[in-house]
Protein backbone atom coordinates (compact mmCIF):
# COMPACT_ATOMS: atom_id res chain seq x y z
CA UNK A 1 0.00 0.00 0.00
CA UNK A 2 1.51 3.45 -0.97
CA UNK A 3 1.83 6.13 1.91
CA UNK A 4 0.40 8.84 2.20
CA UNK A 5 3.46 10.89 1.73
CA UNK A 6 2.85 10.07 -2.10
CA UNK A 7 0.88 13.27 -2.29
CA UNK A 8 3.97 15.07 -2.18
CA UNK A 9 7.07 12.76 -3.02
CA UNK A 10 5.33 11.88 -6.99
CA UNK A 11 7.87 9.59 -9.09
CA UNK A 12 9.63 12.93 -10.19
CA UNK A 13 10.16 13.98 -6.96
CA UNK A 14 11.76 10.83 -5.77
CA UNK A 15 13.72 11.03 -8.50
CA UNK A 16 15.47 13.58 -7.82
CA UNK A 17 15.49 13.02 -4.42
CA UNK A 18 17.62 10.04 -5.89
CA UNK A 19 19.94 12.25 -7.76
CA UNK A 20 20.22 14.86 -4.87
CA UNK A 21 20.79 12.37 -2.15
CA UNK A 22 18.16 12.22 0.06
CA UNK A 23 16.10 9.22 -0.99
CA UNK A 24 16.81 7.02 1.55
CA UNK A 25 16.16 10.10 3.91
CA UNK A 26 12.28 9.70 3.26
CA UNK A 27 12.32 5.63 2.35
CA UNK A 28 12.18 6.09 5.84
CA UNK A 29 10.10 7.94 6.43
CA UNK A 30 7.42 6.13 3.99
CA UNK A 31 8.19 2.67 5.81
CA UNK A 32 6.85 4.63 8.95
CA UNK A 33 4.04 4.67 6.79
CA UNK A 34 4.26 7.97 5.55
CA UNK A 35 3.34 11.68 7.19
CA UNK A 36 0.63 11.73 9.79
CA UNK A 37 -3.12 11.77 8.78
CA UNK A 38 -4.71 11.87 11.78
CA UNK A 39 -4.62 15.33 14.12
CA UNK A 40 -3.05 14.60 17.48
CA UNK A 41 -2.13 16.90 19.97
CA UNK A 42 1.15 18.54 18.39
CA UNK A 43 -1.39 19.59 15.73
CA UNK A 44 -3.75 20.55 17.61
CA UNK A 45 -2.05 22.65 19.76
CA UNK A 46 -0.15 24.75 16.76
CA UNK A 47 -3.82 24.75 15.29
CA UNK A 48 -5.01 27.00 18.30
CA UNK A 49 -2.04 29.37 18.22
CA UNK A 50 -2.83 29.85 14.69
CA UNK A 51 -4.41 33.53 13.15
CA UNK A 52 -3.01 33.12 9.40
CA UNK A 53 -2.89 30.80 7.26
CA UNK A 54 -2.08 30.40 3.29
CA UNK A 55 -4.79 28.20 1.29
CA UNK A 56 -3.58 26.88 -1.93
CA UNK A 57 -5.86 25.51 -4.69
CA UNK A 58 -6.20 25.18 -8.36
CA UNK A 59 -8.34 25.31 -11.56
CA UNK A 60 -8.99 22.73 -13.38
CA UNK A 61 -6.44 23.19 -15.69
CA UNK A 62 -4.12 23.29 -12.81
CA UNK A 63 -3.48 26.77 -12.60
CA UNK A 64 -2.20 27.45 -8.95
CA UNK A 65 -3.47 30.17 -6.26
CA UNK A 66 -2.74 30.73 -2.97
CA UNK A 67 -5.25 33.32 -0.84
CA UNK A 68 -4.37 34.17 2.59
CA UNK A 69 -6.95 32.90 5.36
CA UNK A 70 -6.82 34.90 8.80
CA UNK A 71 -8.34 36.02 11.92
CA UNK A 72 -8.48 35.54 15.83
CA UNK A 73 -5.88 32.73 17.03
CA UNK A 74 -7.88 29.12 16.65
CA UNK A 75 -9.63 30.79 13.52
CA UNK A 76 -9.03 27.02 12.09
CA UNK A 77 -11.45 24.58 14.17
CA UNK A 78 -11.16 20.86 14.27
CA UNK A 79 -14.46 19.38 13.70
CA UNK A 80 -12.99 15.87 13.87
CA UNK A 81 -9.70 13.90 13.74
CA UNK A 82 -9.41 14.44 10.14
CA UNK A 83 -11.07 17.65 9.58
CA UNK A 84 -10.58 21.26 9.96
CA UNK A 85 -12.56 24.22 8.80
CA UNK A 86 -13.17 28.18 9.07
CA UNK A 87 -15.70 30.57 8.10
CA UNK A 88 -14.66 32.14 5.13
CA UNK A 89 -15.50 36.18 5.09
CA UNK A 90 -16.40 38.45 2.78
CA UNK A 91 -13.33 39.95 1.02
CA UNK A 92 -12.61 41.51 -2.58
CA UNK A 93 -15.19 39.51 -3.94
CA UNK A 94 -13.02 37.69 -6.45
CA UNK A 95 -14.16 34.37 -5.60
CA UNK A 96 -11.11 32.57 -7.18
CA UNK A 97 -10.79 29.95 -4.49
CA UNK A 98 -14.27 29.20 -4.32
CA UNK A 99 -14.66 28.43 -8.18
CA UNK A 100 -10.84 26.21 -8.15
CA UNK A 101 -12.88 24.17 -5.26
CA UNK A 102 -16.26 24.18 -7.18
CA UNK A 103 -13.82 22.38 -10.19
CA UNK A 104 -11.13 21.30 -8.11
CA UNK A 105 -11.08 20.26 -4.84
CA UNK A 106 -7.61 19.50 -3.99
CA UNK A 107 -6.39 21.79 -1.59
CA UNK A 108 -3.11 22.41 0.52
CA UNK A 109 -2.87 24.27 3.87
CA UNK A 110 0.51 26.17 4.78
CA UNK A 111 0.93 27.78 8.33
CA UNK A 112 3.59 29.36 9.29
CA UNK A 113 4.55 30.21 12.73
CA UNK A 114 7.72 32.70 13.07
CA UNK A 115 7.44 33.09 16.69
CA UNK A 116 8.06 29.72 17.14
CA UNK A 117 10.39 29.24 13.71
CA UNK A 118 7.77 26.20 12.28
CA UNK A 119 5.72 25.23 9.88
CA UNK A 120 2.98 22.91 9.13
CA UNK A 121 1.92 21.53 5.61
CA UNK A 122 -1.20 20.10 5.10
CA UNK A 123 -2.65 18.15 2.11
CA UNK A 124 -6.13 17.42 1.48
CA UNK A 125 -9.38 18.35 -0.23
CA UNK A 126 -11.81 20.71 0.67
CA UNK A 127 -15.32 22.07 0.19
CA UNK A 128 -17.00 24.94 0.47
CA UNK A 129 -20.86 24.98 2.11
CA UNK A 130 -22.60 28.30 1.87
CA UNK A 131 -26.19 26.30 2.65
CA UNK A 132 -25.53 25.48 6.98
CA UNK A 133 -25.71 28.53 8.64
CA UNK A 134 -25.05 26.50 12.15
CA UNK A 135 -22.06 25.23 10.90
CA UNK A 136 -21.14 28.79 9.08
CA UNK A 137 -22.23 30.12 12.72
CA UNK A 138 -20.02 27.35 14.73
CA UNK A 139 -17.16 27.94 12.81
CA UNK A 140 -17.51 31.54 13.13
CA UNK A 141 -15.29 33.30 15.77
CA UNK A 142 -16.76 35.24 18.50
CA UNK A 143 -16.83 38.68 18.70
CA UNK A 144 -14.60 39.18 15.26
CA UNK A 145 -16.18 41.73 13.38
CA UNK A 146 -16.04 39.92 9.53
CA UNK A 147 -18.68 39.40 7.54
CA UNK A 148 -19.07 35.22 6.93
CA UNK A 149 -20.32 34.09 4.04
CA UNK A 150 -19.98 30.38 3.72
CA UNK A 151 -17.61 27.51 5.55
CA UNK A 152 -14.70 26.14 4.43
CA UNK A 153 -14.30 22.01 5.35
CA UNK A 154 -10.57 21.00 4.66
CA UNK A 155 -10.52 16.49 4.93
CA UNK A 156 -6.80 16.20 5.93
CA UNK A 157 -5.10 13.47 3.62
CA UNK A 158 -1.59 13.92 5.25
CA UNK A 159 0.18 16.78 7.36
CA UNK A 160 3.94 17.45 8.36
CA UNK A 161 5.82 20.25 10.51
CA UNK A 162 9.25 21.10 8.68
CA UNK A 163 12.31 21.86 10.35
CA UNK A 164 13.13 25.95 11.38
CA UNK A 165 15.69 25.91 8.80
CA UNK A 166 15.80 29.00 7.14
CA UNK A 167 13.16 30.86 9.03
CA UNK A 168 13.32 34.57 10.53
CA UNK A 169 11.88 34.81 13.92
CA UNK A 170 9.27 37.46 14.44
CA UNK A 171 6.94 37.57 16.92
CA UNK A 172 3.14 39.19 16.55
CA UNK A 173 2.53 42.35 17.58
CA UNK A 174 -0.16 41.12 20.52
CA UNK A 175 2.08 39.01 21.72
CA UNK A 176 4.98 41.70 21.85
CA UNK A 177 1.77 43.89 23.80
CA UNK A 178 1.56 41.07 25.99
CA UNK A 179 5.24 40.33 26.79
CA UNK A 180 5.31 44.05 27.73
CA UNK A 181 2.11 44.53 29.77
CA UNK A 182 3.66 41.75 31.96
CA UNK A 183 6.99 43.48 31.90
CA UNK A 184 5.43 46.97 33.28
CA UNK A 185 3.39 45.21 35.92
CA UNK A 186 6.31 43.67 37.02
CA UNK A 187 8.50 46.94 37.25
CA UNK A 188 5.56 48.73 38.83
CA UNK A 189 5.03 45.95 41.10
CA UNK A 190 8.90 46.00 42.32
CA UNK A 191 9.30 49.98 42.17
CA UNK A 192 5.95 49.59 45.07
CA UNK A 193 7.53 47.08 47.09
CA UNK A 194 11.22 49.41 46.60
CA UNK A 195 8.81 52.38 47.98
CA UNK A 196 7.32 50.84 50.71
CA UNK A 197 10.77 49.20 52.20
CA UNK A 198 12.20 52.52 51.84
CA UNK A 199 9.26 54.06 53.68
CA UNK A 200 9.54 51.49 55.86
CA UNK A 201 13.78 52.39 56.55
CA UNK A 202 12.65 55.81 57.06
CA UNK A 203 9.87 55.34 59.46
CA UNK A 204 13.06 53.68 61.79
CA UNK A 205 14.84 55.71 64.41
């Protein structure tokens, strides 16, 4: 039975994974049986730091585009151990992923994390519903202030996190806000406790 790393290591790419070296590198990996299809709790966890994401998908032809999917962290829900999905808003109207997926539905996730210096590629298919306004509503996050117009269901047929080769760190900007709050609460809190033991030397004969 073929693995399900097949979806991205095709004959050409194993042959030049031949030429270049690192065949044996992922033999191994596919007598593991392959990348992992189910979502477990590394996964899951990186799934509810997440508040971008890159979805790529393509005509029928095979003409590739990649739209950028964003919004609160844990935008991207798990509805079960094989499927993910988000509400997807109204934007420039273009509609380009929506008709590759009405043609097409082969679909690849990419998330990138820079804080952390990982990312996660996922392969799969996915659909678009427009017609289940619980599930539009469900998937929907609370309080954010888009517009949602249908759901996006992504089946996972095989994920992977890559090594941090290669990648800048940067950090978001609420996280920086964060990281700082805590920072001045902490100098405020010390400069009080400074204050009172100096009232505290003072009040001494």
């Amino acid at each position: 039975m073929a693995a399900n790393s097949d979806i991205a290591f095709t004959p050409s790419v194993k042959a030049i994974q031949s030429m270049r070296g690192s065949r044996e590198l992922y033999q191994k990996v596919e007598m593991d049986g392959g990348f992992r299809a189910r979502i477990d709790d590394r996964l899951r966890a990186a799934l509810s730091e997440a508040n971008s994401a890159y979805l790529s998908t393509a005509s029928a032809t095979g003409q590739p585009y990649t739209q950028h999917r964003g919004g609160p962290r844990g935008f991207i829900q798990i509805i079960d151990d094989r499927t993910i999905g988000f509400a997807d808003y109204s934007g420039n109207r273009q509609y380009i992923t929506v008709g590759n997926l009405a043609e097409n539905p082969q679909a690849f996730l990419f998330l990138m994390d820079y804080a952390r210096r990982r990312r996660i590629k996922i392969w799969g298919s996915a659909r678009v519903i427009s017609d289940d306004n619980k599930l539009i509503e469900r998937l929907m996050p609370e309080g954010y202030g888009a517009r949602p117009e249908a759901a996006i269901l992504f089946e996972i047929t095989a994920w992977d996190i890559n090594c941090p080769q290669h990648i800048p760190q940067k950090i978001d900007a609420d996280l920086v806000a964060a990281a700082l709050a805590e920072r001045d609460a902490e100098i405020a809190s010390l400069k009080a406790e400074l204050a009172a033991l100096k009232a505290s030397k003072g009040d001494k004969p």
